[in-house]
C-alpha atoms as a PDB file:
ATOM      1  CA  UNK A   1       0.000   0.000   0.000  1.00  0.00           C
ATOM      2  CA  UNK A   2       1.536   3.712  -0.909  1.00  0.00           C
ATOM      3  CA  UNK A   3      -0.227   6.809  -0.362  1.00  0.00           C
ATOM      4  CA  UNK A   4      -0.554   7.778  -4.286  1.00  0.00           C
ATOM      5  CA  UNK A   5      -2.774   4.398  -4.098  1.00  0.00           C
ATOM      6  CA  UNK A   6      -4.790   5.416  -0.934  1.00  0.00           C
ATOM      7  CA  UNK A   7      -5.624   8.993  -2.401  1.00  0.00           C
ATOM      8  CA  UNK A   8      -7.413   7.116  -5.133  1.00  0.00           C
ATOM      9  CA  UNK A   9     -10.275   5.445  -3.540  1.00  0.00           C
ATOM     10  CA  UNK A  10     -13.241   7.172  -1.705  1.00  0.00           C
ATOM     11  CA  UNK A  11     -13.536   8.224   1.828  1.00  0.00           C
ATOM     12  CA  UNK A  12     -15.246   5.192   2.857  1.00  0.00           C
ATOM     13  CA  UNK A  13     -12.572   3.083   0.713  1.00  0.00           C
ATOM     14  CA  UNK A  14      -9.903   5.006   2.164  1.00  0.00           C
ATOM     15  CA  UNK A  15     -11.660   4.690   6.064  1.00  0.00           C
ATOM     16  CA  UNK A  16     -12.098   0.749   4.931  1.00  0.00           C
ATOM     17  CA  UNK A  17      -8.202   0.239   4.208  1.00  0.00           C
ATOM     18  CA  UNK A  18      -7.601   2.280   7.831  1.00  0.00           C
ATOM     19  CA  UNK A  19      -9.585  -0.135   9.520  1.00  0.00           C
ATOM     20  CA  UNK A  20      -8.343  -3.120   7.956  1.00  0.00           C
ATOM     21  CA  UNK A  21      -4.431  -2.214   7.797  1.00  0.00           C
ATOM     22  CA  UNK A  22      -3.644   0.571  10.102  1.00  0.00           C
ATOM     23  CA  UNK A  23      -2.418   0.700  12.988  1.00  0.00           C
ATOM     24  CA  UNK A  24      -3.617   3.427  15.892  1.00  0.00           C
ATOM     25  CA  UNK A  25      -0.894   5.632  17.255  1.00  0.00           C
ATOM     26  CA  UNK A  26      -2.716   8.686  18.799  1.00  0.00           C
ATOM     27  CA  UNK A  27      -5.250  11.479  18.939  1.00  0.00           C
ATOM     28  CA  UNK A  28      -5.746  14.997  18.974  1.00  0.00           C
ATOM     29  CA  UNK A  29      -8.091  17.555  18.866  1.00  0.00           C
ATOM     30  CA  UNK A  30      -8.372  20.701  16.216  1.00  0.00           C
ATOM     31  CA  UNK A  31     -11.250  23.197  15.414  1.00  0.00           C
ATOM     32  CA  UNK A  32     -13.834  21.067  17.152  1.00  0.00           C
ATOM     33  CA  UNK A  33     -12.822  17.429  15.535  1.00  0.00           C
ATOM     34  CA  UNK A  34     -11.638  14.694  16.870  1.00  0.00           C
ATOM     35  CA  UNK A  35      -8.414  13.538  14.509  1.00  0.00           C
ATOM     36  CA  UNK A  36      -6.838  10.026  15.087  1.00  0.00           C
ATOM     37  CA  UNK A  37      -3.512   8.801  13.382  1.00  0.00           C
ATOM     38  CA  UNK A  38      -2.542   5.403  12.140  1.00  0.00           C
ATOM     39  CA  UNK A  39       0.108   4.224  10.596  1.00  0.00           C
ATOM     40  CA  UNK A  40       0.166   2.763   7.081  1.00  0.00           C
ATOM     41  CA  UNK A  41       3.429   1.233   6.680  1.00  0.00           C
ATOM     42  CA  UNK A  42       4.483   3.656   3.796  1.00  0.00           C
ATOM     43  CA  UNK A  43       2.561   6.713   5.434  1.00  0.00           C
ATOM     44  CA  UNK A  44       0.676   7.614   7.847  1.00  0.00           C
ATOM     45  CA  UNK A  45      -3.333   8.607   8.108  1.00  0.00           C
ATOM     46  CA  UNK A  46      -5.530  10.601   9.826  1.00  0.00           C
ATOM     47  CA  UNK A  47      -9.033  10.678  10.237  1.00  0.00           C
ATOM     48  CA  UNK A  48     -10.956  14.156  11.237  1.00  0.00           C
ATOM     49  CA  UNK A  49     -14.411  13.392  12.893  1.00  0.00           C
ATOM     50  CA  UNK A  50     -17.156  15.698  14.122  1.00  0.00           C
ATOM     51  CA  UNK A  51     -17.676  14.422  17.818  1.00  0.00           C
ATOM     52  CA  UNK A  52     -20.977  16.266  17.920  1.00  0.00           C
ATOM     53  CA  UNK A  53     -22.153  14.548  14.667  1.00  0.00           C
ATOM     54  CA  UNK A  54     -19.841  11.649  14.820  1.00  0.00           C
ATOM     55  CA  UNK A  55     -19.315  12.710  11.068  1.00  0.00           C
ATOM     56  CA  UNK A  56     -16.284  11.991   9.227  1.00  0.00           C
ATOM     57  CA  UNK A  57     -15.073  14.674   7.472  1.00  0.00           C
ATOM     58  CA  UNK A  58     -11.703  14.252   6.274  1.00  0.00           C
ATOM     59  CA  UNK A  59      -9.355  11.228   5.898  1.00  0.00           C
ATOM     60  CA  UNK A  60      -6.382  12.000   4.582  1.00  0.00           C
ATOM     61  CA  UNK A  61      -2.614  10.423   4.123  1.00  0.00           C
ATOM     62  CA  UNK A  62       0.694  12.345   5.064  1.00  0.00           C
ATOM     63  CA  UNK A  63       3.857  11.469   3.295  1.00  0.00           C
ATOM     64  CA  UNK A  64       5.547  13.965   5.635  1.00  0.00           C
ATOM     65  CA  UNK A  65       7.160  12.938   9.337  1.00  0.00           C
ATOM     66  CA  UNK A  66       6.571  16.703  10.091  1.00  0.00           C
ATOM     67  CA  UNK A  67       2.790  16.095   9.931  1.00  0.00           C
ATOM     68  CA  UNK A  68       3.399  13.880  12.962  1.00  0.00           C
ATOM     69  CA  UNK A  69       4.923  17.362  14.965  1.00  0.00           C
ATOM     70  CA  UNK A  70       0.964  17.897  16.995  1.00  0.00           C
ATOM     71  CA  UNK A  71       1.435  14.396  17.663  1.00  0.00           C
ATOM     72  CA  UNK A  72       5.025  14.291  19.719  1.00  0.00           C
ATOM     73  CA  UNK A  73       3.560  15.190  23.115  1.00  0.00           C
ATOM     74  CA  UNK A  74       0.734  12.105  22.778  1.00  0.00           C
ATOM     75  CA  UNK A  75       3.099   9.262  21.929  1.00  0.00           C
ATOM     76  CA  UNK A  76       4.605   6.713  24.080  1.00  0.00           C
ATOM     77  CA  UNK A  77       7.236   5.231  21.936  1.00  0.00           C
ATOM     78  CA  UNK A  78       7.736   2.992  25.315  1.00  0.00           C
ATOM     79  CA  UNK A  79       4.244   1.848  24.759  1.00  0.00           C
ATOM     80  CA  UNK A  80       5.195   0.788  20.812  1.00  0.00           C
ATOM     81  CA  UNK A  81       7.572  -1.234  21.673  1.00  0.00           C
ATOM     82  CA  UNK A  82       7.731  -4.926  22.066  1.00  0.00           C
ATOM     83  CA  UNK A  83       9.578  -6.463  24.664  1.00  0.00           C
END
């Protein structure tokens, strides 16, 4: 799976492949949604939702490690590994 394949399909293809491949790292928050990050493999995803509607409004893949900077403060790397 690469990312130029993921931005091809729909949001509920792309929200499909999340749920079936990625893995959760962490969440945030962001003009009133709710944005969780997975990782791909090849990239990394996130998925904006409305927590009021529970509406999805976004899914989208990052290529870049700097879109992982709001991120830094939530992550346990301790917690990602296996011992």
């Amino acid at each position: 799976m690469n990312l130029t394949f993921f931005n091809t399909h729909t949001l509920a293809g792309r929200l499909e492949i999340i749920l079936a491949k990625g893995t959760y790292l962490a969440e945030r928050g962001r003009r009133g949604y709710h944005i969780e990050l997975y990782d791909m493999g090849d990239f990394f995803a996130e998925v904006w939702t409305n927590p009021e509607t529970n509406f999805i409004g976004l899914i989208r893949g990052l290529a870049s490690k700097r879109a992982l900077e709001p991120y830094a403060h939530n992550i346990n790397l301790l917690d990602m590994m296996c011992w």
